[in-house]
Protein backbone atom coordinates (compact mmCIF):
# COMPACT_ATOMS: atom_id res chain seq x y z
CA UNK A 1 -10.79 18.83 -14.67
CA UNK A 2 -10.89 19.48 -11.01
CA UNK A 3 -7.39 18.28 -8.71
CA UNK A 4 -7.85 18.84 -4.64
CA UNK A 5 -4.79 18.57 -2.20
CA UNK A 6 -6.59 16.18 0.44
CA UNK A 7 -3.28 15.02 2.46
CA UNK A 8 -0.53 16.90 2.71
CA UNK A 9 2.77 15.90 3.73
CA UNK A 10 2.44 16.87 7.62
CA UNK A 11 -0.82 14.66 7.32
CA UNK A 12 0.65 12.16 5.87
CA UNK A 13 3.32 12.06 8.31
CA UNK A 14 0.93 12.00 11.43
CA UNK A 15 -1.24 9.25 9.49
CA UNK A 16 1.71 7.17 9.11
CA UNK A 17 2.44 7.69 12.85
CA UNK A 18 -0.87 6.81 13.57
CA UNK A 19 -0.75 3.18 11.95
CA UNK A 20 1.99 2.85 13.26
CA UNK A 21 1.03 2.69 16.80
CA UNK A 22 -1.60 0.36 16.00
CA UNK A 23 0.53 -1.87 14.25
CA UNK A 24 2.09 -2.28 17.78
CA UNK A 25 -0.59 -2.19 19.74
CA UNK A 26 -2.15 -4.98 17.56
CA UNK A 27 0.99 -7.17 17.84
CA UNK A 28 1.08 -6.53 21.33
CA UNK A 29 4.95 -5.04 20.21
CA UNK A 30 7.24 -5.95 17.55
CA UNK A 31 7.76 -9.43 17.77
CA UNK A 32 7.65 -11.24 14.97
CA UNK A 33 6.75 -8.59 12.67
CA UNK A 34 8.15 -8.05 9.04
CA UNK A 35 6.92 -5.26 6.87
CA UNK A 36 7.04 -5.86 3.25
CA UNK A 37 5.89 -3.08 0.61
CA UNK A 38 3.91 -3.11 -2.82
CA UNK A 39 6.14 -1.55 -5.14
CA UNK A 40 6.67 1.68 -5.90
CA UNK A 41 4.97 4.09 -3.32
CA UNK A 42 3.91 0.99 -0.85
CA UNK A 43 7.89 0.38 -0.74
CA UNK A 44 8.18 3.65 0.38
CA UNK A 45 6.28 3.72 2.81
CA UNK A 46 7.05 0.72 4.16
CA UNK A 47 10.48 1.80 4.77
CA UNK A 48 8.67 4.75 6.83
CA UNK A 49 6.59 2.65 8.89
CA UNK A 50 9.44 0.12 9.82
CA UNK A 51 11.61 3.34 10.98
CA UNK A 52 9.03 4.15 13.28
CA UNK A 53 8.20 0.89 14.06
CA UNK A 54 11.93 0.53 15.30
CA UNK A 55 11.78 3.67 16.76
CA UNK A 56 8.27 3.20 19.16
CA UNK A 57 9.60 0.17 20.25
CA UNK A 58 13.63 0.34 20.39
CA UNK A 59 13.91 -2.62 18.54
CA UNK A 60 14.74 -3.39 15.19
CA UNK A 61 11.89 -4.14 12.52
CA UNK A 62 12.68 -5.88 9.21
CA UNK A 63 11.30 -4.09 5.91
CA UNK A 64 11.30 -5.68 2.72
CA UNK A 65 9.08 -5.55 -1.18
CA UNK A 66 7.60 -7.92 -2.48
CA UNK A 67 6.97 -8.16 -6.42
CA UNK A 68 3.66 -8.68 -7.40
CA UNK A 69 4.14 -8.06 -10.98
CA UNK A 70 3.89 -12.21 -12.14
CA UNK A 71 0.68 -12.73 -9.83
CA UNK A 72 -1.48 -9.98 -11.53
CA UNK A 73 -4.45 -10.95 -13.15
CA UNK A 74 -4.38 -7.81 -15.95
CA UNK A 75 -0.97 -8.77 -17.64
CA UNK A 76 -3.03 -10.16 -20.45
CA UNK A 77 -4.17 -6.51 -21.23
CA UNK A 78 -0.39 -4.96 -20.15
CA UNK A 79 2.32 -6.89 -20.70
CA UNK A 80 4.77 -4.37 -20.00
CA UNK A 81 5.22 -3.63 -16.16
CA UNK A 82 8.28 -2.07 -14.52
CA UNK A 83 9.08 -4.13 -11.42
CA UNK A 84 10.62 -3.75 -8.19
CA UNK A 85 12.68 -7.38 -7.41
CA UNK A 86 11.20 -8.78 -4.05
CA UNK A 87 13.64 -8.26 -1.22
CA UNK A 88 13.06 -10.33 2.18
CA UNK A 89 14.67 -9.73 5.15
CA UNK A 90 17.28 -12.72 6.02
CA UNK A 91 14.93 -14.78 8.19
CA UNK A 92 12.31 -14.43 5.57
CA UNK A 93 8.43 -14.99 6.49
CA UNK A 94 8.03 -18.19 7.74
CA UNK A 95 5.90 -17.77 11.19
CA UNK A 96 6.04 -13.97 10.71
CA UNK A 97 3.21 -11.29 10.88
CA UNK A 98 3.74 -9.70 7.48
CA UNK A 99 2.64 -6.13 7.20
CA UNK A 100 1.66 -5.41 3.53
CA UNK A 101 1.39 -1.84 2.43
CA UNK A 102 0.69 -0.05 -0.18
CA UNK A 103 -0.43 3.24 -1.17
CA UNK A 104 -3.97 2.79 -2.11
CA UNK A 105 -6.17 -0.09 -1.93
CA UNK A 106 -9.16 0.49 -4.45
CA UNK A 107 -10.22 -2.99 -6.58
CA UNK A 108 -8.41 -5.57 -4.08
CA UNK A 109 -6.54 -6.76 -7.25
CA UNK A 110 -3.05 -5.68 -6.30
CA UNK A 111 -3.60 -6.72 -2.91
CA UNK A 112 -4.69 -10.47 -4.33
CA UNK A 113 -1.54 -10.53 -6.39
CA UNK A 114 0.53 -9.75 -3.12
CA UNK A 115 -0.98 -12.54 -1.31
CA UNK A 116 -0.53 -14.99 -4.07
CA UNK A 117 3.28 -14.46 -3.88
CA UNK A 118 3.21 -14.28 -0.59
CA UNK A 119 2.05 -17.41 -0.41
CA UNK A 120 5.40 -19.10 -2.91
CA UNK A 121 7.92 -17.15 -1.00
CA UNK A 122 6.97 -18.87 2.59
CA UNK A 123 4.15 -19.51 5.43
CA UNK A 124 3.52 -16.23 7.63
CA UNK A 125 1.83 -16.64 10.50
CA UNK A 126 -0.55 -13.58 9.62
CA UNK A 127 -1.00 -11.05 7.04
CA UNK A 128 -2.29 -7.48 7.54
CA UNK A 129 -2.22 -4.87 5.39
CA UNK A 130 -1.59 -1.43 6.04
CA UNK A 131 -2.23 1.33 3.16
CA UNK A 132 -2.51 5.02 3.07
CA UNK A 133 -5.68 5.62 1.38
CA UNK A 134 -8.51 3.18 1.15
CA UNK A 135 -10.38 4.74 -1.93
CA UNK A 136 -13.65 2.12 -1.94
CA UNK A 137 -14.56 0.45 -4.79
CA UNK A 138 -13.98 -2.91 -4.02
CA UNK A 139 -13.99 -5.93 -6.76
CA UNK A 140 -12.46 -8.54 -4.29
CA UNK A 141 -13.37 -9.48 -0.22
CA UNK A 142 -10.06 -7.82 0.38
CA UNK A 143 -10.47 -5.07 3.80
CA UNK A 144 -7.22 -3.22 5.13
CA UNK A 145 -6.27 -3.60 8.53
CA UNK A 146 -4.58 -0.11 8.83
CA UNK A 147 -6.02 2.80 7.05
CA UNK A 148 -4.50 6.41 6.89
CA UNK A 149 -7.34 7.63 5.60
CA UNK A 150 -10.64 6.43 4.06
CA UNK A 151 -11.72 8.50 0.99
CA UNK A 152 -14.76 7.81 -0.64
CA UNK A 153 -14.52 8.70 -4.33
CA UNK A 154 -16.37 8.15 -7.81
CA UNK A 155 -15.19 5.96 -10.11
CA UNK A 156 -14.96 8.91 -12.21
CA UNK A 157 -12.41 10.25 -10.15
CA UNK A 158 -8.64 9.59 -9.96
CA UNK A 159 -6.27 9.49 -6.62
CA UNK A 160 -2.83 10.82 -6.94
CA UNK A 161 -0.49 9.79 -4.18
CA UNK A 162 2.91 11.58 -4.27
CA UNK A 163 6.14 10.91 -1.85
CA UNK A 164 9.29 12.99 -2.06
CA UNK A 165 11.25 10.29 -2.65
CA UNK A 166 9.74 9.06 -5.93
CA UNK A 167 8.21 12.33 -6.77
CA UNK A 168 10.04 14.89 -5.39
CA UNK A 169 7.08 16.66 -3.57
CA UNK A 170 4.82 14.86 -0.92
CA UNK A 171 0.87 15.22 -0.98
CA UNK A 172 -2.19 12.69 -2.09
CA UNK A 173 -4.88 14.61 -4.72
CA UNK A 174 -8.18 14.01 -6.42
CA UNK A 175 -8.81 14.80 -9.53
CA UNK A 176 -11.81 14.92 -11.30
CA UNK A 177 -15.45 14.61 -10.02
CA UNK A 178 -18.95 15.05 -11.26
CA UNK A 179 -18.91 15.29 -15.06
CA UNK A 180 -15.73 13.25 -15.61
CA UNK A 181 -17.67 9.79 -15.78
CA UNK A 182 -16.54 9.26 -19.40
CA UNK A 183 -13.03 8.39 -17.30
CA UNK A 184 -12.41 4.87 -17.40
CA UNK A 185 -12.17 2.84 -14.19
CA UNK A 186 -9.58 0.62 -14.22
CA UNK A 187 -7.32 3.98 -14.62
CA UNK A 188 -8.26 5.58 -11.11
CA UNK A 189 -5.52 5.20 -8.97
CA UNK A 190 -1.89 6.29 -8.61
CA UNK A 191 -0.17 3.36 -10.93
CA UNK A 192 -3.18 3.87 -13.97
CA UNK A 193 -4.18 0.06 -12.63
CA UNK A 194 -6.65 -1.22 -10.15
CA UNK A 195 -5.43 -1.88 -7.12
């Protein structure tokens, strides 16, 4: 089986920087703004974009997780999840344009689950999500606001997303490809779940 390199960490970098800026320039600044990740990698890199976010615009932007792990629609088939505990920041959401990011939006599914607990933890004025790689695939009317980079892949084929600070290296891979369809779908992204 087939793995290409199609980010690598300097890429990754600049397409962080990238949504970054339009994060601001779609707020018209950093009022208001709160940046909450999807646990693991989409924690990560929600931490990333709120340092730049701070950084663009000299003022402080709060970055938080939120646990999705209750509001998924697959714990049925896997009961066992490791979770992250949600974290707000001390004003919470209320009236807030929540960022939501994650590291690769593929079925919607994850995405769903986000909003759903979203939605018990407080009323933002706005959700967007941000993600890294949008992979296709779609089983939900879910569309990211902020993409680092659009990759259209096979079912058959599998996205690995790797960050230094979970993985110790930093770089987002392919693998597989023509002749792999026996490769299930609902195992095609970074976490083994739909997304």
């Amino acid at each position: 089986m087939s793995t290409r390199t199609v980010l690598s960490q300097a890429d990754i970098t600049r397409a962080l920087t990238r949504i970054a800026h339009e994060i601001l320039e779609s707020n018209r600044g950093p009022d208001g703004l709160v940046v909450l990740g999807v646990p693991t990698r989409g924690v990560v890199l929600a931490d990333r974009l709120g340092a730049s976010l701070s950084s663009f615009s000299g003022v402080p932007v709060p970055v938080g997780a939120v646990d999705v792990t209750m509001y998924r629609d697959d714990l049925r088939r896997n009961p066992t999840r490791a979770s992250q505990p949600t974290s707000l920041p001390a004003a919470g959401i209320d009236g807030a344009t929540v960022v939501l990011v994650d590291d690769v939006l593929y079925s919607g599914r994850t995405v769903r689950a986000a909003l759903d607990a979203l939605s018990s933890l407080g009323r933002p004025r706005a959700v967007r999500l941000a993600v890294l790689v949008d992979r296709g695939h779609r089983e939900l009317p879910i569309r990211a606001d902020f993409v680092g980079k659009n990759l259209p892949t096979s079912t058959a084929e599998r996205i690995f997303v790797r960050l230094a600070e979970v993985d110790g290296d930093e770089l987002v891979a392919i693998e597989g490809g023509a002749g792999d369809d026996e490769r299930p779908a609902a195992a095609a992204e970074t976490g083994g779940a739909p997304s």
